[in-house]
C-alpha atoms as a PDB file:
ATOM      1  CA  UNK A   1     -30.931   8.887  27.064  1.00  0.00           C
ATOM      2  CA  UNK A   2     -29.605   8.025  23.530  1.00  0.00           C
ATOM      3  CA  UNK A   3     -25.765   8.668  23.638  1.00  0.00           C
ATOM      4  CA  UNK A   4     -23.900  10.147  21.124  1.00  0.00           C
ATOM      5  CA  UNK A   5     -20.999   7.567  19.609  1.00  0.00           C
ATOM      6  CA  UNK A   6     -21.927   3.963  18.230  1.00  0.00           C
ATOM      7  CA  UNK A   7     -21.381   0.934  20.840  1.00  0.00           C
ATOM      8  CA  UNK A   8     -19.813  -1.622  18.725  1.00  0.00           C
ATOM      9  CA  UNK A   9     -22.812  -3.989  18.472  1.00  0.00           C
ATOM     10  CA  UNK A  10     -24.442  -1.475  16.864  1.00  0.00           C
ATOM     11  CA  UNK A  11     -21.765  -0.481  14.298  1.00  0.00           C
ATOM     12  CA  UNK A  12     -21.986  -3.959  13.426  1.00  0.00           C
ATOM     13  CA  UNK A  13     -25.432  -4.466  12.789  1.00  0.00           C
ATOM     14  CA  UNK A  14     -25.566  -1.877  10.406  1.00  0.00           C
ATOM     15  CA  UNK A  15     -22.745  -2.726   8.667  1.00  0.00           C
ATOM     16  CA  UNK A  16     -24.058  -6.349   8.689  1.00  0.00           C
ATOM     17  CA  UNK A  17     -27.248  -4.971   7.165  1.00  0.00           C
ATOM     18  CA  UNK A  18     -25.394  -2.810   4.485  1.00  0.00           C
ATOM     19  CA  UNK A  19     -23.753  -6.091   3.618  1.00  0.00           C
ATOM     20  CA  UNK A  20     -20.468  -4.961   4.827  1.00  0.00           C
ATOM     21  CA  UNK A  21     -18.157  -7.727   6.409  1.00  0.00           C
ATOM     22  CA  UNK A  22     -19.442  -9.213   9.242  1.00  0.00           C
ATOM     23  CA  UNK A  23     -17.136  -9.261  11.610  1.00  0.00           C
ATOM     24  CA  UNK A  24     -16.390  -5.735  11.129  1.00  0.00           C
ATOM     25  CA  UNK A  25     -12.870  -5.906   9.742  1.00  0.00           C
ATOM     26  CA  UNK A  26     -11.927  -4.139   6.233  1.00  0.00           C
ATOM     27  CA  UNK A  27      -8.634  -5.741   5.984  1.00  0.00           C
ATOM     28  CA  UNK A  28      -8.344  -9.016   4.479  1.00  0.00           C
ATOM     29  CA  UNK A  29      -4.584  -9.271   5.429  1.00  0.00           C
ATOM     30  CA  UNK A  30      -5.372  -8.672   8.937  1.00  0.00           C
ATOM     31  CA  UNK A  31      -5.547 -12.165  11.081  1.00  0.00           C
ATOM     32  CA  UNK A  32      -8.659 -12.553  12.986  1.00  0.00           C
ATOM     33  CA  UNK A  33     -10.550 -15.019  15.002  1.00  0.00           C
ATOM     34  CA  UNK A  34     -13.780 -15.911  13.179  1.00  0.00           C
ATOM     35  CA  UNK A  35     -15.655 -16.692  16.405  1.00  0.00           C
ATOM     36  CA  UNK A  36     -15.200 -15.398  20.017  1.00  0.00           C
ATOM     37  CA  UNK A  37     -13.750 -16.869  23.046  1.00  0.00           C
ATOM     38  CA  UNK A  38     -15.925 -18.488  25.412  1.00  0.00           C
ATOM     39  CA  UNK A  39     -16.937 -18.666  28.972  1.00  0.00           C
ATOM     40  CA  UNK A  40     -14.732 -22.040  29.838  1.00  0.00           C
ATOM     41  CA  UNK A  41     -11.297 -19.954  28.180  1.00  0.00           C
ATOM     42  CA  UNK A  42     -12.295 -16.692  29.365  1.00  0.00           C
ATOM     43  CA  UNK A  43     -12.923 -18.253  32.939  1.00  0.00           C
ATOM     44  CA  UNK A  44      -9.926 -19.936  33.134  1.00  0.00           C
ATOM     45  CA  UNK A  45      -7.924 -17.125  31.851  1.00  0.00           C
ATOM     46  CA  UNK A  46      -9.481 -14.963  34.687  1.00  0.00           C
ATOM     47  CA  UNK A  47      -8.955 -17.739  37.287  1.00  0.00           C
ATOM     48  CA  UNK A  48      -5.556 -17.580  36.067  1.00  0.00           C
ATOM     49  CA  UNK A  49      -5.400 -13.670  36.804  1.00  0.00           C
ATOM     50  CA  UNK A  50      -6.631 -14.289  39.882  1.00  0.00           C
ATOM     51  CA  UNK A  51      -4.002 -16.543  41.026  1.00  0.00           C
ATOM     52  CA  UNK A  52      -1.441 -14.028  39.740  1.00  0.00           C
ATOM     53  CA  UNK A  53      -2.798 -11.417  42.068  1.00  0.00           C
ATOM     54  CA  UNK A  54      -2.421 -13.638  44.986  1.00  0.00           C
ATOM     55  CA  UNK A  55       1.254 -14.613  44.221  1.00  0.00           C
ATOM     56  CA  UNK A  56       2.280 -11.280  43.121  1.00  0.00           C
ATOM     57  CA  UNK A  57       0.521  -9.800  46.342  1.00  0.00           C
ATOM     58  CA  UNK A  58       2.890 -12.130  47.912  1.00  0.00           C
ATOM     59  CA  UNK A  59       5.932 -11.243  46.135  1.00  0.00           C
ATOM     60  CA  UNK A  60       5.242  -7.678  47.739  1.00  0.00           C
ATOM     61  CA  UNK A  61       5.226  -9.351  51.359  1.00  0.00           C
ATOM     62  CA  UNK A  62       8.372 -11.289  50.725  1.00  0.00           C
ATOM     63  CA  UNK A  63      10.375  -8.368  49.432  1.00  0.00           C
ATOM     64  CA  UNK A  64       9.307  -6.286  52.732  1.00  0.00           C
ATOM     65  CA  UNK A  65      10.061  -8.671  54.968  1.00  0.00           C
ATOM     66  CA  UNK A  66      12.064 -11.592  53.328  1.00  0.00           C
ATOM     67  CA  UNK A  67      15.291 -11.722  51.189  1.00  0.00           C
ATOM     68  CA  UNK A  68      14.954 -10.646  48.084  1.00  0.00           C
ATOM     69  CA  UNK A  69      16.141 -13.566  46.071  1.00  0.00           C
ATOM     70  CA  UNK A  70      12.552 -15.323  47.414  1.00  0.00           C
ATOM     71  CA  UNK A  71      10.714 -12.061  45.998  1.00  0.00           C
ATOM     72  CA  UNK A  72      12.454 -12.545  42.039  1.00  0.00           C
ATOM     73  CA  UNK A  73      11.744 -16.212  41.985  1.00  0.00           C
ATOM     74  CA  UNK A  74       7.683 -15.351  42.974  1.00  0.00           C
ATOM     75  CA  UNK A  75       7.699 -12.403  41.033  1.00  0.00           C
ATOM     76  CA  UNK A  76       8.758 -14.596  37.730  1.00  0.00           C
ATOM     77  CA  UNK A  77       6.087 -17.009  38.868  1.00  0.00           C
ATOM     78  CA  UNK A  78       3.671 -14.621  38.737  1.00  0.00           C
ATOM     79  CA  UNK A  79       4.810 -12.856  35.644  1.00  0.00           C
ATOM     80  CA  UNK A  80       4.678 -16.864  34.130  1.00  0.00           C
ATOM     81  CA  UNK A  81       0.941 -16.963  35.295  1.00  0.00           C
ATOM     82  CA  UNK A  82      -0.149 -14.026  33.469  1.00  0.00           C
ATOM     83  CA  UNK A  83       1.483 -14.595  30.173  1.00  0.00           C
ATOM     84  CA  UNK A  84      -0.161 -17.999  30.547  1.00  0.00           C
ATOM     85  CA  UNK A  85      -3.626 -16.587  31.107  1.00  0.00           C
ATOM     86  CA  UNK A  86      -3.323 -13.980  28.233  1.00  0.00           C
ATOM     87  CA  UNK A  87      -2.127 -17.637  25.971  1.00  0.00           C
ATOM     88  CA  UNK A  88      -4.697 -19.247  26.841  1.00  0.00           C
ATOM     89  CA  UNK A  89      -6.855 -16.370  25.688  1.00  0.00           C
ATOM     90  CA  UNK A  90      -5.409 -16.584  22.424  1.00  0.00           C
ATOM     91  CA  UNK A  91      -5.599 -20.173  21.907  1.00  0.00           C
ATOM     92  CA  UNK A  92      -7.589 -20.619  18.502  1.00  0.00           C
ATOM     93  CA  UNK A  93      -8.032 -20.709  14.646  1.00  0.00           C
ATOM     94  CA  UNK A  94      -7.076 -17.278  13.104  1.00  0.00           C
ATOM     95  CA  UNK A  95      -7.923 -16.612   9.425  1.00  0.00           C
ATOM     96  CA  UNK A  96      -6.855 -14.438   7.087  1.00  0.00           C
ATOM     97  CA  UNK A  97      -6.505 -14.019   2.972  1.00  0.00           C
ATOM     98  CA  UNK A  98      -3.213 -15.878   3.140  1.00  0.00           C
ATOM     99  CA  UNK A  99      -3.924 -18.654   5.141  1.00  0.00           C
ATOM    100  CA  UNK A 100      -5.117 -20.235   8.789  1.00  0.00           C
ATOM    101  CA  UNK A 101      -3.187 -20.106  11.971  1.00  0.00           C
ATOM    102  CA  UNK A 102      -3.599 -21.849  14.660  1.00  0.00           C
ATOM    103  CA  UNK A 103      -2.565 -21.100  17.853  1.00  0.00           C
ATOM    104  CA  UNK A 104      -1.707 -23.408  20.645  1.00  0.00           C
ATOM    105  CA  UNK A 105      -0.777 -22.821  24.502  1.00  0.00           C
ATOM    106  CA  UNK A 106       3.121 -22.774  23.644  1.00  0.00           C
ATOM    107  CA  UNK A 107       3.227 -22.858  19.589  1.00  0.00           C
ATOM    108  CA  UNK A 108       1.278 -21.463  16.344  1.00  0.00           C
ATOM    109  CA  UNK A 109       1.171 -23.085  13.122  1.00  0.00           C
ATOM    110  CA  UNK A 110      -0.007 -21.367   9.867  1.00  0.00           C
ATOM    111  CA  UNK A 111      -1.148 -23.351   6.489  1.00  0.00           C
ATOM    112  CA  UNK A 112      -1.736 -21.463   3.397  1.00  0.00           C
ATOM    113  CA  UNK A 113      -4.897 -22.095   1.585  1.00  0.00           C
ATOM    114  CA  UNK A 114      -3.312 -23.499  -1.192  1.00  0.00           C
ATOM    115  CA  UNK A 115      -2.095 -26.498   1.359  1.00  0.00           C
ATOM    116  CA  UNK A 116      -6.093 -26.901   2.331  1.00  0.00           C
ATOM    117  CA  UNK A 117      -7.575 -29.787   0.640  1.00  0.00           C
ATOM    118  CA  UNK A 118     -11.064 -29.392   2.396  1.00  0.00           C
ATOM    119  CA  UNK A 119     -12.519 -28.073   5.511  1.00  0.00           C
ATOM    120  CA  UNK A 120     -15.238 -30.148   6.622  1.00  0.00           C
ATOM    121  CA  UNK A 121     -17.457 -30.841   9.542  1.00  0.00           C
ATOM    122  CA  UNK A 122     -17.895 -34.264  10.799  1.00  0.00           C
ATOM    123  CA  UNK A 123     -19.671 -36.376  14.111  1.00  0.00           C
ATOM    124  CA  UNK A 124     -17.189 -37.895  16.025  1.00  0.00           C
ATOM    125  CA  UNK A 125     -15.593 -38.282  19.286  1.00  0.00           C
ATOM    126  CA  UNK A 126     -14.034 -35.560  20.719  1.00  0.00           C
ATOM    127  CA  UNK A 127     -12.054 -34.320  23.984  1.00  0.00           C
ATOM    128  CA  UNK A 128     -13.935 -33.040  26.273  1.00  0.00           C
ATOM    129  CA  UNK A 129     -12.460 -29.606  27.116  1.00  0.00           C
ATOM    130  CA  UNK A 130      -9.362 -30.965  26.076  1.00  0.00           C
ATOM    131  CA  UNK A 131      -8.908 -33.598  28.503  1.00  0.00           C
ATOM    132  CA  UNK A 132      -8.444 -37.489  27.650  1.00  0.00           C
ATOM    133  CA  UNK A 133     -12.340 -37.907  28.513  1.00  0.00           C
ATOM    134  CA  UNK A 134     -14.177 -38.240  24.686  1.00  0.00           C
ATOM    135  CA  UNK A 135     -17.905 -37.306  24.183  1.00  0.00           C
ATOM    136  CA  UNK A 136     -19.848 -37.847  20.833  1.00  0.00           C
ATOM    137  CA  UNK A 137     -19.883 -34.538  19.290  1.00  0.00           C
ATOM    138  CA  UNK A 138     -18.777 -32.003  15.680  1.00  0.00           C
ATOM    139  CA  UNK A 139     -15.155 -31.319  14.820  1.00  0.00           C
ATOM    140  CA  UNK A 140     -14.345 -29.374  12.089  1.00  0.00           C
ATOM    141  CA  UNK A 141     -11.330 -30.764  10.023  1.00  0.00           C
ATOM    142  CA  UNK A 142      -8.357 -30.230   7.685  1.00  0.00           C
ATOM    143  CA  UNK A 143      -7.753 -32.098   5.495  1.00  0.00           C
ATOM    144  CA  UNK A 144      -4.303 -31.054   4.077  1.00  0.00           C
ATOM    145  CA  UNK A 145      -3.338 -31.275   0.306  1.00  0.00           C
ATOM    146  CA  UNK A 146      -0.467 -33.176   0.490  1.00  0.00           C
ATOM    147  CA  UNK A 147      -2.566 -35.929   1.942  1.00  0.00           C
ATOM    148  CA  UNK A 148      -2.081 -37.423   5.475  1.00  0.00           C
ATOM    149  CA  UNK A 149      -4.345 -37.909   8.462  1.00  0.00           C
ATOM    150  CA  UNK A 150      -6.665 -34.663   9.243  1.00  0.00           C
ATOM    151  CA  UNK A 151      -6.442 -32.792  11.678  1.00  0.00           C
ATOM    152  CA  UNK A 152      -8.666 -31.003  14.106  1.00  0.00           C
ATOM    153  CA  UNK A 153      -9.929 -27.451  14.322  1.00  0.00           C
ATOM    154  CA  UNK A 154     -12.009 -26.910  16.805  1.00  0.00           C
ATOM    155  CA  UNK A 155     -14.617 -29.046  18.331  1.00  0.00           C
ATOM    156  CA  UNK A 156     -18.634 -28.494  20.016  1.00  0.00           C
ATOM    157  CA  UNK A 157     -16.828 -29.496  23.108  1.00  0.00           C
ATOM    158  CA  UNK A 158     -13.611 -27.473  23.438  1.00  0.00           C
ATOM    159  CA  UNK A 159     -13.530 -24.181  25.635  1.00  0.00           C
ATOM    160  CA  UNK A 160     -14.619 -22.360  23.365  1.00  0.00           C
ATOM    161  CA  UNK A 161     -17.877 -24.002  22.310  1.00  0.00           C
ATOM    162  CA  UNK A 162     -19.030 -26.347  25.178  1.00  0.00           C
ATOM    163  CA  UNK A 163     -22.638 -25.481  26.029  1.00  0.00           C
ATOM    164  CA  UNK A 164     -22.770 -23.250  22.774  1.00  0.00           C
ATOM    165  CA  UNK A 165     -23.984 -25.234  19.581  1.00  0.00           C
ATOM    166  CA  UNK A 166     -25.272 -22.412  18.124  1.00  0.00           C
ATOM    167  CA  UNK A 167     -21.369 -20.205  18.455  1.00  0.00           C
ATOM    168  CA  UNK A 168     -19.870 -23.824  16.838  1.00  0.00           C
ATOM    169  CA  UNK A 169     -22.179 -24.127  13.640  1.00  0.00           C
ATOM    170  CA  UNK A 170     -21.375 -19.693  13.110  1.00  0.00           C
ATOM    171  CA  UNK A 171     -17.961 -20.799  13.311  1.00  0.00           C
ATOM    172  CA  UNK A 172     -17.345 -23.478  11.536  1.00  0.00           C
ATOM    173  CA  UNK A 173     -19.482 -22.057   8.794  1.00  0.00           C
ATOM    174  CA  UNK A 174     -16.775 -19.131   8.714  1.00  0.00           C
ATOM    175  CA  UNK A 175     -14.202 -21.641   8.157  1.00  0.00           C
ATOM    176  CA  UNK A 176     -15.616 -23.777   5.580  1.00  0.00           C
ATOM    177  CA  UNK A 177     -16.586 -20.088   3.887  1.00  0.00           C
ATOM    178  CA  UNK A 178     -12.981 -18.713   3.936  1.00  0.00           C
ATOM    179  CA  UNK A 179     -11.577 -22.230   2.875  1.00  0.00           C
ATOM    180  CA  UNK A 180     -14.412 -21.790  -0.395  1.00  0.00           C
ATOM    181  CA  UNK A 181     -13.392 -18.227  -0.697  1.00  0.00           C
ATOM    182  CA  UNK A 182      -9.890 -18.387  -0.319  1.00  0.00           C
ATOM    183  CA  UNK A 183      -8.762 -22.349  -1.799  1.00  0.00           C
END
């Protein structure tokens, strides 16, 4: 039974075969994440949620039958754990026409193109999901103008990419392309 709207997979398509932008966006101002999250950020995010429930569950018991000073302290825990899971959603490279922003856990930091030197891909070690463990894999760097060590992007082995070579070569592409369009 064909249904009547478009789903937006298929909005997309034919806008990627008109040769409209591909990821769907008119605005060139607009910030937006050239690459989706993956299953390791999304997963922890909803393990994350998950936890919340519990502790917020239990903020309800300690308010019936505790004092309520216990119930505010594990109701601001909980509130803590969600706003963490919906950062750690975030967490990522943002592009626009002005710039890149990248967002952290706790801060963002945005560099103008004109401060871009070069965006390249290179084999090296990397974290493993972001822990001290290092694994020989991609990282896509930049390489500010003002010269300086560069630093990294994103990597085949963060949470976003880990098990997902094809997602990491799509989106580092992007970036190189937007530094070459945009520098």
């Amino acid at each position: 039974m064909p249904l009547p709207f478009l789903t937006a997979d298929r909005a997309r398509d034919d806008d990627a075969a008109a040769g409209a932008d591909p990821l769907g966006y008119e605005d060139p101002d607009r910030w937006r994440r050239p690459y989706r999250p993956g299953p390791w950020r999304v997963g922890g995010a909803a393990v994350l949620l998950l936890l919340a429930s519990y502790v917020l569950f239990s903020t309800l018991i300690i308010a019936m039958a505790g004092p309520l000073t216990a119930a505010a302290v594990c109701a601001a825990v909980g509130a803590l754990v969600v706003v963490a899971a919906v950062r750690l959603v975030r967490v990522g490279i943002e592009v626009n026409a002005q710039g890149l922003r990248r967002t952290g856990l706790l801060r963002s930091t945005t560099v103008r193109w004109q401060d871009v030197a070069a965006i390249r891909t290179v084999q090296q070690p990397v974290r493993w999901l972001g822990l001290p463990r290092t694994v020989q894999g991609e990282a896509v760097l930049l390489q500010p103008v003002r010269g300086g060590a560069p630093y990294t992007l994103i990597t085949s082995h963060d949470a976003d990419f880990l098990g997902r070579a094809e997602s990491f070569d799509t989106a580092a592409d992007a970036l190189e392309g937007w530094a070459a369009t945009h520098h």
